[in-house]
N, C-alpha and C. Protein backbone atom coordinates (compact mmCIF):
# COMPACT_ATOMS: atom_id res chain seq x y z
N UNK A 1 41.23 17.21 87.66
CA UNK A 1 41.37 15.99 88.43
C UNK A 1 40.68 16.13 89.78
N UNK A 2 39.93 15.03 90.26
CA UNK A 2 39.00 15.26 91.51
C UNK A 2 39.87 14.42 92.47
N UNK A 3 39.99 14.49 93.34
CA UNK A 3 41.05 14.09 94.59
C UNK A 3 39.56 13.23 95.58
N UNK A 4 39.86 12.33 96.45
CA UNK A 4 38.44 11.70 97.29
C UNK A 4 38.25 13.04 98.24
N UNK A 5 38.76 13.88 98.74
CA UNK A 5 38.41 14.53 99.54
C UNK A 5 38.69 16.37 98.68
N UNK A 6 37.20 16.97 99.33
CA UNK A 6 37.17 18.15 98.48
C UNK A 6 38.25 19.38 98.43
N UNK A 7 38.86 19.29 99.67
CA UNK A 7 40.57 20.37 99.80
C UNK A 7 41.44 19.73 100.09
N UNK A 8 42.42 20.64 99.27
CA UNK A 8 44.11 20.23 99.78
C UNK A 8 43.99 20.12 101.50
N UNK A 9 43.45 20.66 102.00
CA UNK A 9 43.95 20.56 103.65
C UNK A 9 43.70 20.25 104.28
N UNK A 10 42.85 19.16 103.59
CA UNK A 10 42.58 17.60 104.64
C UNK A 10 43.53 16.83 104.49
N UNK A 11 44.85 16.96 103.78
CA UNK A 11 45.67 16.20 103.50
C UNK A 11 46.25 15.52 105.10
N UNK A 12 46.92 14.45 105.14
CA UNK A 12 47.15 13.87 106.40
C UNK A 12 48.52 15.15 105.77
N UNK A 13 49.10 15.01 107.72
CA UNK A 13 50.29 15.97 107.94
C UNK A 13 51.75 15.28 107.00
N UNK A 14 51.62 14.02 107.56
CA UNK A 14 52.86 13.56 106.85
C UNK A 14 52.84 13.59 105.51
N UNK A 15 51.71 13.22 104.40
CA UNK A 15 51.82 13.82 103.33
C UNK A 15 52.13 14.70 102.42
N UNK A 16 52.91 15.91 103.74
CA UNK A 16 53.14 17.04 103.15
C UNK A 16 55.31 17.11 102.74
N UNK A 17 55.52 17.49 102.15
CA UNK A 17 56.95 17.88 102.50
C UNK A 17 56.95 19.28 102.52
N UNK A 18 57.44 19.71 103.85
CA UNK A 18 58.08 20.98 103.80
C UNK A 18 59.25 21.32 104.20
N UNK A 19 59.61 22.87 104.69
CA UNK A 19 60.34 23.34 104.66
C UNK A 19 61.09 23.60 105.92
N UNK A 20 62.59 23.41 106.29
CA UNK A 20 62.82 23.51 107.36
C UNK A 20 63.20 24.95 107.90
N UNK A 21 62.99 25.95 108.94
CA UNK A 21 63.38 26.86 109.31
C UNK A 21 64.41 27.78 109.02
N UNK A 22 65.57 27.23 109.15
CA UNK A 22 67.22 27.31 108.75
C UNK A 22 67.43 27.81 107.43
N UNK A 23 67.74 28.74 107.26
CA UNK A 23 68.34 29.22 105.92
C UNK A 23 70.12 29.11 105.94
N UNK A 24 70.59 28.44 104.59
CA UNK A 24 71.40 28.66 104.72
C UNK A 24 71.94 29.53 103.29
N UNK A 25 72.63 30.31 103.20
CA UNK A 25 73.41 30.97 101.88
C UNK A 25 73.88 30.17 100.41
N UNK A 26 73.29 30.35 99.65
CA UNK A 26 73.89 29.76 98.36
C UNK A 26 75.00 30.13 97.98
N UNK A 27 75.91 28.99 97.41
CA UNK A 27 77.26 29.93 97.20
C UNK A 27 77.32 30.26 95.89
N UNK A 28 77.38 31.73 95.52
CA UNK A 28 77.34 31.94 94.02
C UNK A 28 78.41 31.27 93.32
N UNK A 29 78.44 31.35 91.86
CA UNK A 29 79.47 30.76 90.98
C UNK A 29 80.13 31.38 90.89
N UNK A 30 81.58 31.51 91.04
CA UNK A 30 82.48 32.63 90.34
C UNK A 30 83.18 32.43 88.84
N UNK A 31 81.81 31.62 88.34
CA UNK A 31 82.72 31.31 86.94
C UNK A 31 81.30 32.16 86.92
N UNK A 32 81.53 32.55 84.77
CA UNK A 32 80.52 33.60 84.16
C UNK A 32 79.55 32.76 83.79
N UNK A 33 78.51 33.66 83.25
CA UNK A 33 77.56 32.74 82.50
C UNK A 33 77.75 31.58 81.79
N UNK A 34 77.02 30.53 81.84
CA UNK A 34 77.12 29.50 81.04
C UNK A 34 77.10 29.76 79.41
N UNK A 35 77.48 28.80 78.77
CA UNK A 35 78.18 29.54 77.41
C UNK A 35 76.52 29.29 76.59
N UNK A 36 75.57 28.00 77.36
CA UNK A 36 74.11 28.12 76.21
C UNK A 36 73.47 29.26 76.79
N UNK A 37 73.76 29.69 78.56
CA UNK A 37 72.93 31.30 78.80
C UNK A 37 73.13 32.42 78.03
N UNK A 38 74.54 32.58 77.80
CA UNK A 38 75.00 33.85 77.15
C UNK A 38 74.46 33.84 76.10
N UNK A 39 74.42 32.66 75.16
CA UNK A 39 74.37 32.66 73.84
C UNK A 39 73.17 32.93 73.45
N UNK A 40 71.57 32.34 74.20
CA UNK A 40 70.70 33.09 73.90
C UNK A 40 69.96 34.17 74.29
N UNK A 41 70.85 34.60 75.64
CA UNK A 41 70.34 36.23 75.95
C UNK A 41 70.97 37.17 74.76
N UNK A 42 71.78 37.14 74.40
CA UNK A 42 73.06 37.45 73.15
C UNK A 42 71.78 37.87 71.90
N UNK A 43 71.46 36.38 71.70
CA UNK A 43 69.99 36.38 70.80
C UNK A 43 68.72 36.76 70.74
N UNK A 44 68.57 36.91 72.03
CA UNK A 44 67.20 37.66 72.50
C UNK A 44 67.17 39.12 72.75
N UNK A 45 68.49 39.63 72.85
CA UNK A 45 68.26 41.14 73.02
C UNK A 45 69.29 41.46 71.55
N UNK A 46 69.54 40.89 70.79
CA UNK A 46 70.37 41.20 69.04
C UNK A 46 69.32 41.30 68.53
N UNK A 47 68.73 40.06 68.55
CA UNK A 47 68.09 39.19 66.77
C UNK A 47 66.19 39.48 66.79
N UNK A 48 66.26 39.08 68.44
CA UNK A 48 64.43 38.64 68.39
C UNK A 48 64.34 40.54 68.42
N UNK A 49 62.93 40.27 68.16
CA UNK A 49 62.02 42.33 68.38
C UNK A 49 61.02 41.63 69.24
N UNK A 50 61.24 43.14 69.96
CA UNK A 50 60.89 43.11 71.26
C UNK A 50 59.36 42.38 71.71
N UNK A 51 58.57 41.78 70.89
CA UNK A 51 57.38 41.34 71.25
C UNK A 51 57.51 39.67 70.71
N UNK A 52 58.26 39.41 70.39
CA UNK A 52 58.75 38.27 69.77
C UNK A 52 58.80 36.96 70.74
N UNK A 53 58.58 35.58 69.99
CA UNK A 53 58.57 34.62 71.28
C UNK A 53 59.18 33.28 70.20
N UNK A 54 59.70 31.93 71.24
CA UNK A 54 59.51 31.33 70.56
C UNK A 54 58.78 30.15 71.02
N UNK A 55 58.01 29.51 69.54
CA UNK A 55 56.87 28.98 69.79
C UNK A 55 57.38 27.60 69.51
N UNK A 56 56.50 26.40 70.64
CA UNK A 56 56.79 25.34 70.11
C UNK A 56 55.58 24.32 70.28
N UNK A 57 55.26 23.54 70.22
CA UNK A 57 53.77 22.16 70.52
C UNK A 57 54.00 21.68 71.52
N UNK A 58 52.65 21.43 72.03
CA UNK A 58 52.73 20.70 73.00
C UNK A 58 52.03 19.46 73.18
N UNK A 59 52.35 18.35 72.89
CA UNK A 59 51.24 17.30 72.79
C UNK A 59 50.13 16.62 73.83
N UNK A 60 49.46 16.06 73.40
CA UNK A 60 48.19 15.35 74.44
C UNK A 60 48.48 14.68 75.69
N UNK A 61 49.38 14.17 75.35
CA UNK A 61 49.96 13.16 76.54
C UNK A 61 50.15 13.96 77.56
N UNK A 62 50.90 15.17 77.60
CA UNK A 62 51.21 16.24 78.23
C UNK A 62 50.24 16.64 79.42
N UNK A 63 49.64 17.30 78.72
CA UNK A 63 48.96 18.15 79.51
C UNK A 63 46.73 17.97 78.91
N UNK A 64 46.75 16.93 78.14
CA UNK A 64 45.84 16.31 78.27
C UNK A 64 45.11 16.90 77.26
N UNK A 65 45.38 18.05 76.14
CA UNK A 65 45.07 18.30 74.67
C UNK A 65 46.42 18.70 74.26
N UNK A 66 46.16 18.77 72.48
CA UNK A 66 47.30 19.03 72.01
C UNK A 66 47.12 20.50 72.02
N UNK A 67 48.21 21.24 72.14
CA UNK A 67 48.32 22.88 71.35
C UNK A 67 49.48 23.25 71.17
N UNK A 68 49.74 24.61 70.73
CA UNK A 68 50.95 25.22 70.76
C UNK A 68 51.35 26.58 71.77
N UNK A 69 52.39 26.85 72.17
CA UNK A 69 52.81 27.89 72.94
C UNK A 69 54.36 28.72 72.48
N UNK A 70 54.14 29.55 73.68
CA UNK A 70 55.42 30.26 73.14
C UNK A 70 56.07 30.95 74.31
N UNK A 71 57.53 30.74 74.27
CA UNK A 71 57.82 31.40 75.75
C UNK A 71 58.40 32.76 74.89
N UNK A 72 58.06 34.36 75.44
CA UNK A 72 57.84 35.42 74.97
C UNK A 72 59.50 36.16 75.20
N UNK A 73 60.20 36.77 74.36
CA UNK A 73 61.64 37.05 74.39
C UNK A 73 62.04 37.93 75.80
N UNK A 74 60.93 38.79 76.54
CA UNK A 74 61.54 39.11 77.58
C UNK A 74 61.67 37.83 79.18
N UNK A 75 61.10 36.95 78.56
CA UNK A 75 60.86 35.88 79.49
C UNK A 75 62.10 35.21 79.39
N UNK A 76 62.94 35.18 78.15
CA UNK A 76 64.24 34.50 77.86
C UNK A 76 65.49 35.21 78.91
N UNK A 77 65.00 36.52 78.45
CA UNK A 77 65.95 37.22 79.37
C UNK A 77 65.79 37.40 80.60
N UNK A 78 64.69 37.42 81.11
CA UNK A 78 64.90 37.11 82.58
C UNK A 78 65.00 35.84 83.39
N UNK A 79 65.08 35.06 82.52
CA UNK A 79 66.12 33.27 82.85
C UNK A 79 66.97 33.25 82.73
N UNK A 80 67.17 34.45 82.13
CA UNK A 80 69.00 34.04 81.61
C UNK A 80 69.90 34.93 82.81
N UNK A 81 68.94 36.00 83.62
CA UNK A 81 69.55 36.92 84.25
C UNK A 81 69.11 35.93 86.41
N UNK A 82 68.32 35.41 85.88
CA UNK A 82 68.13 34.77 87.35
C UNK A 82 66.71 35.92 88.00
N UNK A 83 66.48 36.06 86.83
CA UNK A 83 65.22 36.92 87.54
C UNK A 83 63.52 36.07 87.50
N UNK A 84 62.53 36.72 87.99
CA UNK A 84 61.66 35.55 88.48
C UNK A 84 60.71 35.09 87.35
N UNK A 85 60.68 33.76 87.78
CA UNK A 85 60.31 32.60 86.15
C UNK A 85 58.69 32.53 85.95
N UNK A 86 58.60 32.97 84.47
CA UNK A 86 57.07 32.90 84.10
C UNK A 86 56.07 31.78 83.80
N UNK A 87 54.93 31.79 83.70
CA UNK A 87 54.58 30.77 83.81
C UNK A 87 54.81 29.91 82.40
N UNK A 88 55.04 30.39 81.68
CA UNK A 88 55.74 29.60 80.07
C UNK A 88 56.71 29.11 79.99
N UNK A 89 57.58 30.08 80.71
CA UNK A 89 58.42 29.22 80.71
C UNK A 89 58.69 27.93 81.97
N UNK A 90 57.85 27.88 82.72
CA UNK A 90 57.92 26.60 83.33
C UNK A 90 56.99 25.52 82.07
N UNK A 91 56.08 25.87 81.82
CA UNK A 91 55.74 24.91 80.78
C UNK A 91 56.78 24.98 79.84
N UNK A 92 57.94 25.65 79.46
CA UNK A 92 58.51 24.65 78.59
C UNK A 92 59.57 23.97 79.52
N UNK A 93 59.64 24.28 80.87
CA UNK A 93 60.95 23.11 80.95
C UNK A 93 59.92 21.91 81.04
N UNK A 94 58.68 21.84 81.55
CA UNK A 94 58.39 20.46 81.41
C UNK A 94 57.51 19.37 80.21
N UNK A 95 57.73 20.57 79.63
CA UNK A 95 58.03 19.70 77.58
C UNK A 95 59.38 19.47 77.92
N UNK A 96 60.18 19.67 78.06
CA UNK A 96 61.46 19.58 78.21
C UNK A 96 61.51 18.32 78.61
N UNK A 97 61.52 18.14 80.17
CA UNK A 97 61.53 16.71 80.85
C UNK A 97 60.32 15.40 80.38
N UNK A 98 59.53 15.86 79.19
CA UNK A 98 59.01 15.26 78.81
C UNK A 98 59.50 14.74 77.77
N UNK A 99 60.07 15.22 77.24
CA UNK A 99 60.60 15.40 75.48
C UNK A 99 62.09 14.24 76.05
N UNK A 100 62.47 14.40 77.28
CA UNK A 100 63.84 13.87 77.61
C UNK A 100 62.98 12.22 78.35
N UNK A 101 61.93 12.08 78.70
CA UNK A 101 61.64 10.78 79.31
C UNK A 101 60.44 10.46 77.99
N UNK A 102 60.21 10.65 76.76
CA UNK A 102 59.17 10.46 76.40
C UNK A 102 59.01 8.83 76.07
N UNK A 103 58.20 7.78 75.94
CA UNK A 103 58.21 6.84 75.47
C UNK A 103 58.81 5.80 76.71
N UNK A 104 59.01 6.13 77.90
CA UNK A 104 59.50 5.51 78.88
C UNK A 104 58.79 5.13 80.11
N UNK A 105 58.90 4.64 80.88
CA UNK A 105 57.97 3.95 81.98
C UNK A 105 57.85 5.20 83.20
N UNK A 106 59.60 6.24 82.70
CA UNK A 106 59.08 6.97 83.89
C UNK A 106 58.09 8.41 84.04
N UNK A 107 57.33 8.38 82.43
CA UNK A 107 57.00 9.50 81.78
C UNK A 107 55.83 10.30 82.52
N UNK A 108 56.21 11.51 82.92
CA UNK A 108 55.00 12.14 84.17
C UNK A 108 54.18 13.07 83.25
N UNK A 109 52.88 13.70 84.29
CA UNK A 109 51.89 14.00 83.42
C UNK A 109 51.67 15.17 84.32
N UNK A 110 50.70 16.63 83.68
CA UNK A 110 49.92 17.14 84.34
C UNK A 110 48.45 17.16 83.48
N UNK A 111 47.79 17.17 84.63
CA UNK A 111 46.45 16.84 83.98
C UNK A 111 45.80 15.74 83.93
N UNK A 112 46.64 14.73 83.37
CA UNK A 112 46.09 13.38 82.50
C UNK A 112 46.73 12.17 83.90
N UNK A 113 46.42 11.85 84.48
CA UNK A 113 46.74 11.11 85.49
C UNK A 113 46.46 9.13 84.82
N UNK A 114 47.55 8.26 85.71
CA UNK A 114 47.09 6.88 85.20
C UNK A 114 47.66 6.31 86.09
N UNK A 115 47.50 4.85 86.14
CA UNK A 115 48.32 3.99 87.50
C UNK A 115 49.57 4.41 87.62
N UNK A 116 49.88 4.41 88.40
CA UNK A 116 51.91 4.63 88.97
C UNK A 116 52.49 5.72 87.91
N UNK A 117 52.04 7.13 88.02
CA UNK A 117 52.10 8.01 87.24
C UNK A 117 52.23 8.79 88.75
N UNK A 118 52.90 10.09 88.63
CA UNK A 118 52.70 11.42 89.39
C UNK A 118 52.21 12.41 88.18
N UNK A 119 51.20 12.89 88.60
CA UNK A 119 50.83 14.35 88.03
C UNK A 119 51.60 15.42 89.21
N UNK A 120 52.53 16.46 88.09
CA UNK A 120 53.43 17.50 88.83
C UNK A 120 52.59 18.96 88.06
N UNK A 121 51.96 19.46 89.15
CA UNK A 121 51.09 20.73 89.28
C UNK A 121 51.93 22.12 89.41
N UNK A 122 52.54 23.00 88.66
CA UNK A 122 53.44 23.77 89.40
C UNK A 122 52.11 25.19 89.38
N UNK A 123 51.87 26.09 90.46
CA UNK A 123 50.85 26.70 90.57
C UNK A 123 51.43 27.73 91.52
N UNK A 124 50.73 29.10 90.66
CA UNK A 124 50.97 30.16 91.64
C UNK A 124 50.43 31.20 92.56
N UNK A 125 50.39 30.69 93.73
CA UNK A 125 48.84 31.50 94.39
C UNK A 125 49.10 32.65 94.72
N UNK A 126 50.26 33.60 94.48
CA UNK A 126 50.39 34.87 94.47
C UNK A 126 51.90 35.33 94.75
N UNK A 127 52.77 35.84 93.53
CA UNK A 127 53.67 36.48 93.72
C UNK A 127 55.07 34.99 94.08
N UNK A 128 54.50 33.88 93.93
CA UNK A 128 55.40 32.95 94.65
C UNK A 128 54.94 31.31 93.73
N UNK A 129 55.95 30.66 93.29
CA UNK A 129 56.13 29.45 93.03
C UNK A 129 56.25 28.10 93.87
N UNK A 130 55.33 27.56 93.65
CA UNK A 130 55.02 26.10 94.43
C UNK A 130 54.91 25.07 93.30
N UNK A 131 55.06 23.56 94.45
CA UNK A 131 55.08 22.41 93.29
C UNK A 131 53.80 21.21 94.11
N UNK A 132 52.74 21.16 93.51
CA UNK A 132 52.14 19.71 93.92
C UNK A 132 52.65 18.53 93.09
N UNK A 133 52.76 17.46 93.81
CA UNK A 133 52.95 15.95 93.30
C UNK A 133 52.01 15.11 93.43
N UNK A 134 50.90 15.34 92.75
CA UNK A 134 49.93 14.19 92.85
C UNK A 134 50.02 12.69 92.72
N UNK A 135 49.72 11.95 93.24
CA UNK A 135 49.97 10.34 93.27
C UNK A 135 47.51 9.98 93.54
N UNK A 136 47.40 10.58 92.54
CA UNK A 136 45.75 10.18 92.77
C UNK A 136 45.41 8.49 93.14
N UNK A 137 46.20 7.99 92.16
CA UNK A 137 46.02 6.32 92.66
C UNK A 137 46.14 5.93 94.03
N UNK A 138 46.68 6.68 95.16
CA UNK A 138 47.37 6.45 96.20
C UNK A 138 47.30 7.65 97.25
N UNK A 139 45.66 8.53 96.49
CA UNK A 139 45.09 9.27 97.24
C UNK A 139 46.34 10.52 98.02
N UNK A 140 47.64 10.48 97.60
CA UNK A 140 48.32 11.36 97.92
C UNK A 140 48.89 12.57 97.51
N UNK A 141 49.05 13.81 97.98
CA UNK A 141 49.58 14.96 97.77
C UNK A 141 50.52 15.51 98.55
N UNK A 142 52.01 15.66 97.86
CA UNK A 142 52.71 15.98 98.28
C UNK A 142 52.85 17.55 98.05
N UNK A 143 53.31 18.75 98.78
CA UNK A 143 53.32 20.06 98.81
C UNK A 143 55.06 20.72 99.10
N UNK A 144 55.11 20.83 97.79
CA UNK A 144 56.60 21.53 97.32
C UNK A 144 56.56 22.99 97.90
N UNK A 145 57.13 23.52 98.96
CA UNK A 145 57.42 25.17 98.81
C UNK A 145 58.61 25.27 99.20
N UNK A 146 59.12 26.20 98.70
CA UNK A 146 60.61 26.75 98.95
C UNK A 146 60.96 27.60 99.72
N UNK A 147 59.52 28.34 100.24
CA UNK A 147 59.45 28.73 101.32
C UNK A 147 58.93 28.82 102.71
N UNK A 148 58.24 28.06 102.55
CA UNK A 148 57.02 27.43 103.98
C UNK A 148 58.28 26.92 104.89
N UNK A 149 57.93 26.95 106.29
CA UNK A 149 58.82 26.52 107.08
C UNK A 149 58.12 25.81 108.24
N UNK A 150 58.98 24.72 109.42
CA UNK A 150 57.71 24.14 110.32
C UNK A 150 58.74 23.58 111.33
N UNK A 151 58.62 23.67 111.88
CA UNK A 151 59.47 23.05 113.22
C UNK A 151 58.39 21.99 114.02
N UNK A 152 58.21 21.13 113.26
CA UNK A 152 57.70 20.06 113.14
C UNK A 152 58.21 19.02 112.82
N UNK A 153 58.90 18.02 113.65
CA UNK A 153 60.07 16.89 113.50
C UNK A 153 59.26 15.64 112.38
N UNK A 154 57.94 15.65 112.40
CA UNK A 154 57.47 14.26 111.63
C UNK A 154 57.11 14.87 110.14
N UNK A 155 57.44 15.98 109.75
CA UNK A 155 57.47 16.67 108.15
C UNK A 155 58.86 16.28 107.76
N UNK A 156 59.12 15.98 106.25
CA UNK A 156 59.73 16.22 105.40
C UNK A 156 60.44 17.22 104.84
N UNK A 157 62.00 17.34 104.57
CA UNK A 157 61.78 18.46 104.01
C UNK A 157 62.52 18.51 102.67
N UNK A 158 62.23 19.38 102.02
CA UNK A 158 63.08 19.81 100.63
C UNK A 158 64.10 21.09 100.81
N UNK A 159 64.73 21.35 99.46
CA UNK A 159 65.73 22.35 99.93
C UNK A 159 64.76 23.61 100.21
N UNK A 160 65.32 24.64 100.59
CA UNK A 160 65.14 26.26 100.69
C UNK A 160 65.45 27.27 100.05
N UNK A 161 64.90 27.89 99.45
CA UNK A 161 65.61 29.07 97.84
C UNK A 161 66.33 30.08 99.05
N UNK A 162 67.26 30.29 98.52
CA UNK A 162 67.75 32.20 98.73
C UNK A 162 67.44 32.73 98.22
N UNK A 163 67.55 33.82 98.00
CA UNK A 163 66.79 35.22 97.07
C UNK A 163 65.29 34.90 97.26
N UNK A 164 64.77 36.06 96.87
CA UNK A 164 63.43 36.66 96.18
C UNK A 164 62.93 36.23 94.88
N UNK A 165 64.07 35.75 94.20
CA UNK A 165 63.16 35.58 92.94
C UNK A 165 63.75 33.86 92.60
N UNK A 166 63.86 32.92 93.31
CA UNK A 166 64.63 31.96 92.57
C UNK A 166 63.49 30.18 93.06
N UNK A 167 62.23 31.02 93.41
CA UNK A 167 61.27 30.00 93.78
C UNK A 167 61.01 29.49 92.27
N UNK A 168 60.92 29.67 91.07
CA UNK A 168 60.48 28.86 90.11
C UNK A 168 61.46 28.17 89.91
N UNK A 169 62.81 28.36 89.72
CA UNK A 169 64.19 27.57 90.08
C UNK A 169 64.16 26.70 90.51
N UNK A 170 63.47 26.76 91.62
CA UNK A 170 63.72 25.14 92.30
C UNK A 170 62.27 24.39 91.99
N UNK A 171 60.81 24.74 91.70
CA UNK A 171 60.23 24.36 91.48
C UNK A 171 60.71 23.41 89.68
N UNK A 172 61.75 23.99 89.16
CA UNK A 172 62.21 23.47 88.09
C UNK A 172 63.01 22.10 88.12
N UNK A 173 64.28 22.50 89.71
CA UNK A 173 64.41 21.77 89.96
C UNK A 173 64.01 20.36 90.81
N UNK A 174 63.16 20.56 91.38
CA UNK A 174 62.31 19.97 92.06
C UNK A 174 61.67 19.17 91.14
N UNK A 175 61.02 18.95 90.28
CA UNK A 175 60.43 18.43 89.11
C UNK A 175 61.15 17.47 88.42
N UNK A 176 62.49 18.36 88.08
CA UNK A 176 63.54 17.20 87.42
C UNK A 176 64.38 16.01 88.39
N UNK A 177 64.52 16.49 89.68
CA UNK A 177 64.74 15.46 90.77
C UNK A 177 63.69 14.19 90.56
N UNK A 178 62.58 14.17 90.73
CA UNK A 178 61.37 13.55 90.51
C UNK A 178 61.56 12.64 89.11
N UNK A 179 61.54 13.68 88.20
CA UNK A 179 61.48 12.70 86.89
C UNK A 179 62.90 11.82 86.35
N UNK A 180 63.86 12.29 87.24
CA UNK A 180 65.15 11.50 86.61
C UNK A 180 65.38 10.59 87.72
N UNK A 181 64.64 10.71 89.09
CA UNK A 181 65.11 9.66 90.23
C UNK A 181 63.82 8.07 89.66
N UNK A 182 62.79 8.82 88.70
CA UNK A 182 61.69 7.99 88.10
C UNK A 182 61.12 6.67 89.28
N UNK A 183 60.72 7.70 90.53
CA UNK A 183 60.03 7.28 91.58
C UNK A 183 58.80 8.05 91.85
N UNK A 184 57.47 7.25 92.17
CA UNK A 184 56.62 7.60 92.19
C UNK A 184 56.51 8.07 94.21
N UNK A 185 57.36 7.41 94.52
CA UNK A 185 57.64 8.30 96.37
C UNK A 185 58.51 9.02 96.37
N UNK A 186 57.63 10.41 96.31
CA UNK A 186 57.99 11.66 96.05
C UNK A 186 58.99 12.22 97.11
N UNK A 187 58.84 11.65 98.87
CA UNK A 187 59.73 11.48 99.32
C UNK A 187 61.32 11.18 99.40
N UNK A 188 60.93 10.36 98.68
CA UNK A 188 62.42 9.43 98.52
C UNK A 188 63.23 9.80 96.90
N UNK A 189 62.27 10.56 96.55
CA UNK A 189 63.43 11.53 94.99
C UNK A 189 63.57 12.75 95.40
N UNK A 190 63.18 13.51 96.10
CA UNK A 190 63.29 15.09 96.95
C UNK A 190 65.02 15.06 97.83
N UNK A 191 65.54 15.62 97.16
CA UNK A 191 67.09 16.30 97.95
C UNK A 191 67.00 16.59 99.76
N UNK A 192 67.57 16.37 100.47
CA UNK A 192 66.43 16.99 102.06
C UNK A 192 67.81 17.76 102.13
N UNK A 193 68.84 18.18 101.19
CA UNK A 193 70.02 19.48 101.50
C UNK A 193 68.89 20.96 101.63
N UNK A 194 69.81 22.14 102.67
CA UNK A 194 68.22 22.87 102.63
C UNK A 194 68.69 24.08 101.78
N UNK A 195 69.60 24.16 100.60
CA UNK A 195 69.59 24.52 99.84
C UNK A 195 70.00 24.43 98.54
N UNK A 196 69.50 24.63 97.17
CA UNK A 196 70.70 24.20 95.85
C UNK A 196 71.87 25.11 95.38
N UNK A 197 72.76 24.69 95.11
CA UNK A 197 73.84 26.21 94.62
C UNK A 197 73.77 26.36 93.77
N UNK A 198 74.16 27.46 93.22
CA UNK A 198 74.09 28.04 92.00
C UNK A 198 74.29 27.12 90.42
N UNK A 199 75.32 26.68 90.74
CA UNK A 199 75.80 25.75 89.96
C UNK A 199 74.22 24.37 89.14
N UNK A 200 73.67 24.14 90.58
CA UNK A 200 73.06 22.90 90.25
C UNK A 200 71.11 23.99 89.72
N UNK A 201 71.29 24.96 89.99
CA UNK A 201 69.99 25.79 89.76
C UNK A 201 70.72 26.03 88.01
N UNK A 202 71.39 26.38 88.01
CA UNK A 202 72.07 26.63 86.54
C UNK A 202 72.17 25.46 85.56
N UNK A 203 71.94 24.36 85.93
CA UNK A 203 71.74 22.86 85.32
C UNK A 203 70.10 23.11 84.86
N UNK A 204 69.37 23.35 85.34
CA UNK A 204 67.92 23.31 85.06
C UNK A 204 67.28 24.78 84.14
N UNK A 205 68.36 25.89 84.40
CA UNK A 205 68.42 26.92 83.29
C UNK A 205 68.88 26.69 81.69
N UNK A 206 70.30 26.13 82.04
CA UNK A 206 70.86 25.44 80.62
C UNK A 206 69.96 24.30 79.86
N UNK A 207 69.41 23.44 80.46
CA UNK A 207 68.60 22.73 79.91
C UNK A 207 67.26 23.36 79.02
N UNK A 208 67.00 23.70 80.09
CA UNK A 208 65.69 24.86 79.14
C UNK A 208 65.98 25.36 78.15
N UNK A 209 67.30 26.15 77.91
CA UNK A 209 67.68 26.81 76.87
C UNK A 209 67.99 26.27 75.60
N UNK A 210 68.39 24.86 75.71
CA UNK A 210 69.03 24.07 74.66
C UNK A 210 67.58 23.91 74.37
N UNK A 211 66.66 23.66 74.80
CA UNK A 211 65.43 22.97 74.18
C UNK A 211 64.94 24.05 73.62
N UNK A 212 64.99 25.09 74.09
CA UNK A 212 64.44 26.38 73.48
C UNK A 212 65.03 26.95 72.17
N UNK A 213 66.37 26.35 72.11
CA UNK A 213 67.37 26.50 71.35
C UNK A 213 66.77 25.45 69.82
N UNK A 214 66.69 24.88 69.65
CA UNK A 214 66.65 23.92 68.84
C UNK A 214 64.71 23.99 68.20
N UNK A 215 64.32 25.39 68.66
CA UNK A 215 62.93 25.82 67.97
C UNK A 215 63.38 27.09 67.71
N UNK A 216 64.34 27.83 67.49
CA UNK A 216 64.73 29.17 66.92
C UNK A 216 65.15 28.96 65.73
């Protein structure tokens, strides 16, 4: 996709959402694993061998050809443990949120862009998870990080990860905010709490799994 101007960083300032300074602590769950986490880490370190994945399609609409993929069994287990998210498996949560809006007005794209559509870019420029929200019709780009920070009063902001490894987490969640608020002002579907708890990061794990669940 070609944007009118040749870099992200001509973007005007307000176009951006970021991150506010302030960290605050997530409060862990003191209940156990969720009963669809357990059940397929359970399965992934019993049943699957060790090079094993599971594979599912991905159609045109998607991501702008058809193919197939596969999120790989140690990738299961380190979603299921809160450890840091691969790039497959972010493509399947968003078959996922596709598979859950398909056939609907609010149905988002990467790749394949069209009027009053967001293309959601999740991209990793090293060691760290980010989210673009393209709005090409409307020449705009919005910039998801979970960790960028700005003490800059006329920015936006989204929440803030704790830990080291829980930036694809929110880039997960971040995505599904977007596609279930089914607003193309990316502003105005973005949470501005400056962090998610455990609980609501664990909503966007379980989901994945059921979908992952139902190709085993």
């Amino acid at each position: 996709m070609k944007m009118n101007e040749p870099e992200l960083d001509v973007l005007k300032e307000w176009d951006l959402i970021k991150m506010p300074t302030e960290k605050e602590v997530v409060c862990e769950s003191t209940s156990t694993l969720p009963l669809a986490l357990k059940s397929i880490l359970r399965y992934a370190e019993k049943v699957m061998e060790k090079d094993s994945s599971i594979t599912f399609s991905l159609p045109a609409d998607l991501f702008g050809v058809s193919r197939k993929t596969s999120v790989l069994r140690e990738d299961i287990v380190d979603l299921c443990n809160m450890n840091e998210v691969k790039t497959f498996t972010l493509v399947a949560y968003m078959m996922y949120l596709y598979s859950s809006v398909s056939g609907s007005k609010e149905n988002m794209q990467l790749m394949v862009s069209k009027p009053d559509q967001v293309v959601l870019a999740p991209f990793n420029p090293g060691g760290h998870w980010a989210l673009l929200a393209i709005n090409a019709y409307e020449d705009t780009v919005f910039y998801l990080d979970s960790l960028r920070t700005t003490s800059k009063a006329t920015t936006r902001y989204c929440p803030l990860q704790v830990g080291s490894t829980t930036c694809g987490y929110y880039v997960m969640k971040y995505m599904r905010e977007i596609v279930n608020r089914g607003s193309i002002v990316i502003s105005d579907s973005i949470d501005t709490r400056k962090s998610y708890s455990q609980a609501e990061l664990d909503e966007v794990r379980v989901e994945l799994v059921e979908f992952l669940g139902s190709y085993m």
